[in-house]
PDB file of N, CA and C in Angstrom:
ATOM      1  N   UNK A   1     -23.361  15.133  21.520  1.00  0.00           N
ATOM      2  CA  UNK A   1     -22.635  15.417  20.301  1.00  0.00           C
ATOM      3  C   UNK A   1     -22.239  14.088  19.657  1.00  0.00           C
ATOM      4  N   UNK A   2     -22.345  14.333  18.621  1.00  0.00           N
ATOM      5  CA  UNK A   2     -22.057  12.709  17.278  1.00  0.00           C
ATOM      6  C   UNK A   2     -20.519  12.732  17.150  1.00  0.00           C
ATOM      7  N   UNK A   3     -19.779  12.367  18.049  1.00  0.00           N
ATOM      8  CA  UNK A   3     -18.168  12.456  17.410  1.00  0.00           C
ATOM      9  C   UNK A   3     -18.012  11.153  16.612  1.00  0.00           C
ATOM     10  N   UNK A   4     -18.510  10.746  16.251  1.00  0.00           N
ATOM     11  CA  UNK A   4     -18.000   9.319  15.103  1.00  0.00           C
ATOM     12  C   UNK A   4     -18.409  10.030  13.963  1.00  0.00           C
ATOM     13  N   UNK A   5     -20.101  10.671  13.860  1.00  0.00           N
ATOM     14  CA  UNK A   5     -19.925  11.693  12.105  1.00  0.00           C
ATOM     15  C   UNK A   5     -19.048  12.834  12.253  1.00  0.00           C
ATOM     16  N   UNK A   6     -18.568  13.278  13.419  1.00  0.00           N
ATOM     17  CA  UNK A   6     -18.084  14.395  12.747  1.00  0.00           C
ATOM     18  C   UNK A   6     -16.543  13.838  12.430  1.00  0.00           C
ATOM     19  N   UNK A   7     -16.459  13.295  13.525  1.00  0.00           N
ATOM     20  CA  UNK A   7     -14.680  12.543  13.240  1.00  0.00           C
ATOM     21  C   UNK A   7     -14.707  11.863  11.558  1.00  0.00           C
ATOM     22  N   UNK A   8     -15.484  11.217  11.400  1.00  0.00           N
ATOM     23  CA  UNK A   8     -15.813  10.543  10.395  1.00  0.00           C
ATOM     24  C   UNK A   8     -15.936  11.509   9.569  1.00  0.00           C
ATOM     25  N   UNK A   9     -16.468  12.789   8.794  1.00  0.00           N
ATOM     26  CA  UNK A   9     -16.508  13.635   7.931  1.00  0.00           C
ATOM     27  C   UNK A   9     -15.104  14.247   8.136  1.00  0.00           C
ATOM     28  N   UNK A  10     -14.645  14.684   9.413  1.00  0.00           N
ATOM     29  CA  UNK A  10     -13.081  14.979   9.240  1.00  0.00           C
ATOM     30  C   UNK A  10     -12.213  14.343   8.562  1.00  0.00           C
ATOM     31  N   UNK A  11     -12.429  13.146   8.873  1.00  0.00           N
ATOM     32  CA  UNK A  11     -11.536  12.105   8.026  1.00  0.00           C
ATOM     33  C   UNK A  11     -11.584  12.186   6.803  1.00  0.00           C
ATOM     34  N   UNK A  12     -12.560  11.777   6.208  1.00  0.00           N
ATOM     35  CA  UNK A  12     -12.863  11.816   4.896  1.00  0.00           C
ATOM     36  C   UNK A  12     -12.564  13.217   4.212  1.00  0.00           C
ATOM     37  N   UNK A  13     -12.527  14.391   4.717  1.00  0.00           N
ATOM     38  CA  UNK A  13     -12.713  15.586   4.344  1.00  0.00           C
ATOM     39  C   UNK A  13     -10.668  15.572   4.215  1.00  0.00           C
ATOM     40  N   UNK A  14      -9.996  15.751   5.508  1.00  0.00           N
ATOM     41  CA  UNK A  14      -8.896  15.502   5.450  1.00  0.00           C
ATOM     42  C   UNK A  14      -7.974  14.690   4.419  1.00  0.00           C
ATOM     43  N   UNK A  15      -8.631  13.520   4.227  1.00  0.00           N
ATOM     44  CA  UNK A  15      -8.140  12.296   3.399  1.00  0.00           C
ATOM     45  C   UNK A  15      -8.471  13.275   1.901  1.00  0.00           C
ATOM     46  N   UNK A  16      -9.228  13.493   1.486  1.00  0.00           N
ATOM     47  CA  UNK A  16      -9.516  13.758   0.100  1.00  0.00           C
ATOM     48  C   UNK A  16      -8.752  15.181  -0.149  1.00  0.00           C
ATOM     49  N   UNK A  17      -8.116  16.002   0.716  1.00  0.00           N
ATOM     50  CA  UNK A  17      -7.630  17.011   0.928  1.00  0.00           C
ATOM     51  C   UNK A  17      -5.788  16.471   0.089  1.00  0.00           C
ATOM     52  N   UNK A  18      -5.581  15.763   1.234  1.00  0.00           N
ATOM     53  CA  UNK A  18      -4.325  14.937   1.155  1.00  0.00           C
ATOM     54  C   UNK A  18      -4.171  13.795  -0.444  1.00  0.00           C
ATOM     55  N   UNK A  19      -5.247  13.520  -0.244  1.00  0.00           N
ATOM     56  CA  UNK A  19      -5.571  13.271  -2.220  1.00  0.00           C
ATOM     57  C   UNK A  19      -5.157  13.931  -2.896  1.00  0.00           C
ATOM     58  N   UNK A  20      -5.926  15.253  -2.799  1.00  0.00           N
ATOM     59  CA  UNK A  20      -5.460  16.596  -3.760  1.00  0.00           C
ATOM     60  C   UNK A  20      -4.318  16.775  -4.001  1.00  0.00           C
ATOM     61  N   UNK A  21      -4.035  17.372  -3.055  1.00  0.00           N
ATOM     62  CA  UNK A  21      -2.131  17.400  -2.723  1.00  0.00           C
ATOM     63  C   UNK A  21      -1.322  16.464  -3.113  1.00  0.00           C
ATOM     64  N   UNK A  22      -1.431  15.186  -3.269  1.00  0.00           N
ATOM     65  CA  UNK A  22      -0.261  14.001  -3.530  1.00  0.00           C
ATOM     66  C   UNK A  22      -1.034  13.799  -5.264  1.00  0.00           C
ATOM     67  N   UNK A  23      -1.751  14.225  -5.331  1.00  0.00           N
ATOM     68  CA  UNK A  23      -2.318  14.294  -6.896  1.00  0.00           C
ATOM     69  C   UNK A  23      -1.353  15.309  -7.816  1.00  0.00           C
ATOM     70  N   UNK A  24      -1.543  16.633  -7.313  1.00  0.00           N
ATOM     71  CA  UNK A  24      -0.847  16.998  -7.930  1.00  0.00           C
ATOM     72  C   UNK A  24       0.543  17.211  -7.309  1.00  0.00           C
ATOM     73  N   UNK A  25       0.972  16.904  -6.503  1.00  0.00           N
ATOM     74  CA  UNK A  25       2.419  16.558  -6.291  1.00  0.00           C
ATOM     75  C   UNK A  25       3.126  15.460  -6.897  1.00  0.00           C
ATOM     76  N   UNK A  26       2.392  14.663  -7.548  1.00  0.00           N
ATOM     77  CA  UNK A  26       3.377  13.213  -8.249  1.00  0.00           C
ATOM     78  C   UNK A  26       2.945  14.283 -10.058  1.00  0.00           C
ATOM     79  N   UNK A  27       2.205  15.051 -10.524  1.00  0.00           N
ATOM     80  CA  UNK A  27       2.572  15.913 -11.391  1.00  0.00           C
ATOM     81  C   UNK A  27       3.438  16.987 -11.837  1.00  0.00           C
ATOM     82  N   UNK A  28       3.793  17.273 -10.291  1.00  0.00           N
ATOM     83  CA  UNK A  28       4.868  18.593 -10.504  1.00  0.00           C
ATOM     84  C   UNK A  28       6.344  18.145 -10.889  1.00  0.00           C
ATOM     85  N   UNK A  29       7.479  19.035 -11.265  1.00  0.00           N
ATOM     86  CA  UNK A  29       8.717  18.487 -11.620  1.00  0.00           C
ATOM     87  C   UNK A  29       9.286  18.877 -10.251  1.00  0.00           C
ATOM     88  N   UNK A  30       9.095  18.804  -9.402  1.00  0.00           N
ATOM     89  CA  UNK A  30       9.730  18.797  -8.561  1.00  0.00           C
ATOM     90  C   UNK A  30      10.908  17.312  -7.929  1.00  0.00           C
ATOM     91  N   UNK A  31      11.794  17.345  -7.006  1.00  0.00           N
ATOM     92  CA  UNK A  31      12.254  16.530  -7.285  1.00  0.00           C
ATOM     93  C   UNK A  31      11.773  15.056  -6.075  1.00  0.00           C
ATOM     94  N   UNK A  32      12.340  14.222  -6.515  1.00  0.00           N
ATOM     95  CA  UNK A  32      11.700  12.842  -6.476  1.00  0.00           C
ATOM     96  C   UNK A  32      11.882  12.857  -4.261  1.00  0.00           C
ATOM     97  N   UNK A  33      12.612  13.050  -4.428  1.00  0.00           N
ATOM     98  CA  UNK A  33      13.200  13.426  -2.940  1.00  0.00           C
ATOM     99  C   UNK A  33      12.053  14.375  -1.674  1.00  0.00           C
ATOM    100  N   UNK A  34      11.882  15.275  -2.598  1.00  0.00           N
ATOM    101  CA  UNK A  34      10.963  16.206  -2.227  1.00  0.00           C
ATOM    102  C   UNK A  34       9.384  15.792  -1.879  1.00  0.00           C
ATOM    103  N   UNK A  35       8.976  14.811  -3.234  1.00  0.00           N
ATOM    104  CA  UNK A  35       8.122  14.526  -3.677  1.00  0.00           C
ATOM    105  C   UNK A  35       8.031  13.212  -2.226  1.00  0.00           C
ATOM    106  N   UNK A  36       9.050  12.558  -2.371  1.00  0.00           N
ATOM    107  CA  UNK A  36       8.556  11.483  -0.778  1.00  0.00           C
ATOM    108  C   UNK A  36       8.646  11.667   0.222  1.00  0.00           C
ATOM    109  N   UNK A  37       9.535  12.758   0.845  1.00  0.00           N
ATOM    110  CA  UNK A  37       9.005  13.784   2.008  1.00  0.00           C
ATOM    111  C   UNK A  37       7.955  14.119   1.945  1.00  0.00           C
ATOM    112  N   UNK A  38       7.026  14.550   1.209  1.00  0.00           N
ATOM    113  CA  UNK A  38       6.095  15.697   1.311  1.00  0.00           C
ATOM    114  C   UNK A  38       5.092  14.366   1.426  1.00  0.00           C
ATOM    115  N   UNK A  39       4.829  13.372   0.732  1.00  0.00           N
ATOM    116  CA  UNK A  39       3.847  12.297   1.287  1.00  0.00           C
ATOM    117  C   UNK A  39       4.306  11.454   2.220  1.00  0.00           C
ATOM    118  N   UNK A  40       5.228  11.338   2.711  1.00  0.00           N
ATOM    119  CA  UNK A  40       5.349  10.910   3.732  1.00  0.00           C
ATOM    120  C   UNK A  40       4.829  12.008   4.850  1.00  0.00           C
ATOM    121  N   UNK A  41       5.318  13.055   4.965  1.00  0.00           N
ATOM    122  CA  UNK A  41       4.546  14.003   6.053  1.00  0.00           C
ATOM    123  C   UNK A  41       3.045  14.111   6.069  1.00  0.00           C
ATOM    124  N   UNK A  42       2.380  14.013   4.689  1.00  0.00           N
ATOM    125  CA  UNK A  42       0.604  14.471   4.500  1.00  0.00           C
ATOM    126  C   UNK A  42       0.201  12.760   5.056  1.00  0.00           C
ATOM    127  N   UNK A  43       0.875  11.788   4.481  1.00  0.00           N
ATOM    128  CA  UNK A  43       0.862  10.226   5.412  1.00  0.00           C
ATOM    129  C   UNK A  43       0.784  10.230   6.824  1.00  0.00           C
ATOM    130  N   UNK A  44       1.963  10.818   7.550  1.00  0.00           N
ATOM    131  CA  UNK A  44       1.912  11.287   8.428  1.00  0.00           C
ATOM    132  C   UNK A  44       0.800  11.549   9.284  1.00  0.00           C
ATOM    133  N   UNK A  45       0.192  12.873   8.682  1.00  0.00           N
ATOM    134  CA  UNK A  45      -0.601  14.069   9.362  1.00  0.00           C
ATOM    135  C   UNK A  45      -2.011  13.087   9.004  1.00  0.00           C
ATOM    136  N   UNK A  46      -2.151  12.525   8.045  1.00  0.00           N
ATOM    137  CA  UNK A  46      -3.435  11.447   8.482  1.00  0.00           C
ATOM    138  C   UNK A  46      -3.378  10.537   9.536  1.00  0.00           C
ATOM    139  N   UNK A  47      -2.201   9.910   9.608  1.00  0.00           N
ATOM    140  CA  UNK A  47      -2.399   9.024  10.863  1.00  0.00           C
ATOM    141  C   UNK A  47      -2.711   9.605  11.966  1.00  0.00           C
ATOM    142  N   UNK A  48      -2.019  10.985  12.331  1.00  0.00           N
ATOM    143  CA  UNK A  48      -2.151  11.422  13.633  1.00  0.00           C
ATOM    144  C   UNK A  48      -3.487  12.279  13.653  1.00  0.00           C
ATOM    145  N   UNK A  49      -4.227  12.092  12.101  1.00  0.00           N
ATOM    146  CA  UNK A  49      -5.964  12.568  12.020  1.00  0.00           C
ATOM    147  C   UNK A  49      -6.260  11.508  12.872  1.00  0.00           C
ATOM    148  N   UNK A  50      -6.217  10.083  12.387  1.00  0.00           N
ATOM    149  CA  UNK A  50      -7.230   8.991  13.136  1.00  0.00           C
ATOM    150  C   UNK A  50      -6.768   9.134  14.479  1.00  0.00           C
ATOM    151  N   UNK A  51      -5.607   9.536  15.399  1.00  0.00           N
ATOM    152  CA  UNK A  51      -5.562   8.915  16.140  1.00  0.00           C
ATOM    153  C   UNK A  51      -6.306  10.208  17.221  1.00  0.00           C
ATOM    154  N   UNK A  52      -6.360  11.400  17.130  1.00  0.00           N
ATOM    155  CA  UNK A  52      -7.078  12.162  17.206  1.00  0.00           C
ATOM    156  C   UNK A  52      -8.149  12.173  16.801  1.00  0.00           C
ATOM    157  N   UNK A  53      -8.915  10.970  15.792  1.00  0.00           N
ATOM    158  CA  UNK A  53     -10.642  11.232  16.092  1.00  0.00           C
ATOM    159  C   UNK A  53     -10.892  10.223  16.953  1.00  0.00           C
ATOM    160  N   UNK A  54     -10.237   9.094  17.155  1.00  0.00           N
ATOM    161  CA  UNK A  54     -10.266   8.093  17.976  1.00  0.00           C
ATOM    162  C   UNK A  54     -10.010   8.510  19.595  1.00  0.00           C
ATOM    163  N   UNK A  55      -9.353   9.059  19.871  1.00  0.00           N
ATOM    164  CA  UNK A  55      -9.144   9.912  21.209  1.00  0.00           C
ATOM    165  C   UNK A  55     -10.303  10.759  21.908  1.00  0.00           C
ATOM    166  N   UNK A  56     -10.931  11.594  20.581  1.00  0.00           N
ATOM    167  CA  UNK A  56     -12.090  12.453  20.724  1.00  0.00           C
ATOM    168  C   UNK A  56     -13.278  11.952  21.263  1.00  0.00           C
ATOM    169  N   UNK A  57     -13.396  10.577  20.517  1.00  0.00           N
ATOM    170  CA  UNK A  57     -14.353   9.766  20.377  1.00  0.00           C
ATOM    171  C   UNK A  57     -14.466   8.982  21.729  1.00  0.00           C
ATOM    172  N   UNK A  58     -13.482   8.501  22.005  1.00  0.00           N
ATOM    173  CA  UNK A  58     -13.079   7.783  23.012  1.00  0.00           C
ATOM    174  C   UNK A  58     -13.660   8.513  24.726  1.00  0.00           C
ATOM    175  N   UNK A  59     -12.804   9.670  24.505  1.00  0.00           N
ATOM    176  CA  UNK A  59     -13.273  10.665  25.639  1.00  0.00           C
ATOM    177  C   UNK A  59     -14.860  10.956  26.109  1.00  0.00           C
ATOM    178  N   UNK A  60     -15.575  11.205  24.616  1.00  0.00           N
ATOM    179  CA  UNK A  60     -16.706  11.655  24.181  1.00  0.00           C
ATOM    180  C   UNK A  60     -18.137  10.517  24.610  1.00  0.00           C
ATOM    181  N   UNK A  61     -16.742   8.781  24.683  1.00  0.00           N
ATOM    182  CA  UNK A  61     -17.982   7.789  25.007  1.00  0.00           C
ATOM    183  C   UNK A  61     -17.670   7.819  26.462  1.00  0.00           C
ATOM    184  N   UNK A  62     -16.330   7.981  27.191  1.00  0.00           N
ATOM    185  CA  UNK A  62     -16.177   7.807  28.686  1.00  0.00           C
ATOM    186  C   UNK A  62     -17.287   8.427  29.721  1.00  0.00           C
ATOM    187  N   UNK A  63     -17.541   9.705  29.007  1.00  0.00           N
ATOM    188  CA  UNK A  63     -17.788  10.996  29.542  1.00  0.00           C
ATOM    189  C   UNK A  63     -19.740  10.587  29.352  1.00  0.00           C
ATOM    190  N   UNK A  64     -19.963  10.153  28.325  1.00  0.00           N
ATOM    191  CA  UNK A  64     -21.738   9.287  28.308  1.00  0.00           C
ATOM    192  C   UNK A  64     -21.842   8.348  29.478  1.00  0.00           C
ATOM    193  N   UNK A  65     -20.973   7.917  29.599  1.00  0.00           N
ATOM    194  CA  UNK A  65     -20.732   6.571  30.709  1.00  0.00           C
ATOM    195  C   UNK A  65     -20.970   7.247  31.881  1.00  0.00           C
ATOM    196  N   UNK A  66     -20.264   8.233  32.539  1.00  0.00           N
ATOM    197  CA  UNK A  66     -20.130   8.755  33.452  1.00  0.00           C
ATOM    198  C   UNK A  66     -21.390   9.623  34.083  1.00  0.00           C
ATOM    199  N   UNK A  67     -22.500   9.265  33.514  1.00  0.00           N
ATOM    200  CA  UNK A  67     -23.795  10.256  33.632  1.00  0.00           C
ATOM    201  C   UNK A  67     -24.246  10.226  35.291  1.00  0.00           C
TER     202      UNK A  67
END
C-alpha cells in the first residue's frame, strides 16, 4: 500500500476542505472571537492530520522492513 499518496491526497484534500471553511468564515458576521476559535481548532485538526499521516506512514515503512 502507497501511504505517502494516500496520506498525501488526505492532506491536500483535508487542507483545501479547511480552506473552504476559513474562506467563508472570515465572510460571515459572526463574531471576531468565534471566528479565531473556529481557525484555530480547523488549524488544529490539520496539524493532528500530519501527524497522523506521518505515524501511518511511519508504521507502514517499519512493517516493509520487517519482511
Amino acid at each position: 500500500m502507497d501511504t505517502v499518496l494516500i496520506g498525501g491526497f488526505a492532506f491536500l484534500a483535508c487542507g483545501a476542505v479547511i480552506w473552504l471553511i476559513l474562506s467563508r468564515l472570515q465572510k460571515s458576521e459572526a463574531s471576531d472571537r468565534k471566528k479565531r476559535l473556529l481557525t484555530y481548532f480547523l488549524l488544529g485538526l490539520l496539524v493532528i492530520m500530519v501527524i497522523a499521516v506521518s505515524y501511518t506512514h511511519l508504521r507502514a515503512h517499519e512493517t516493509s522492513l520487517h519482511l
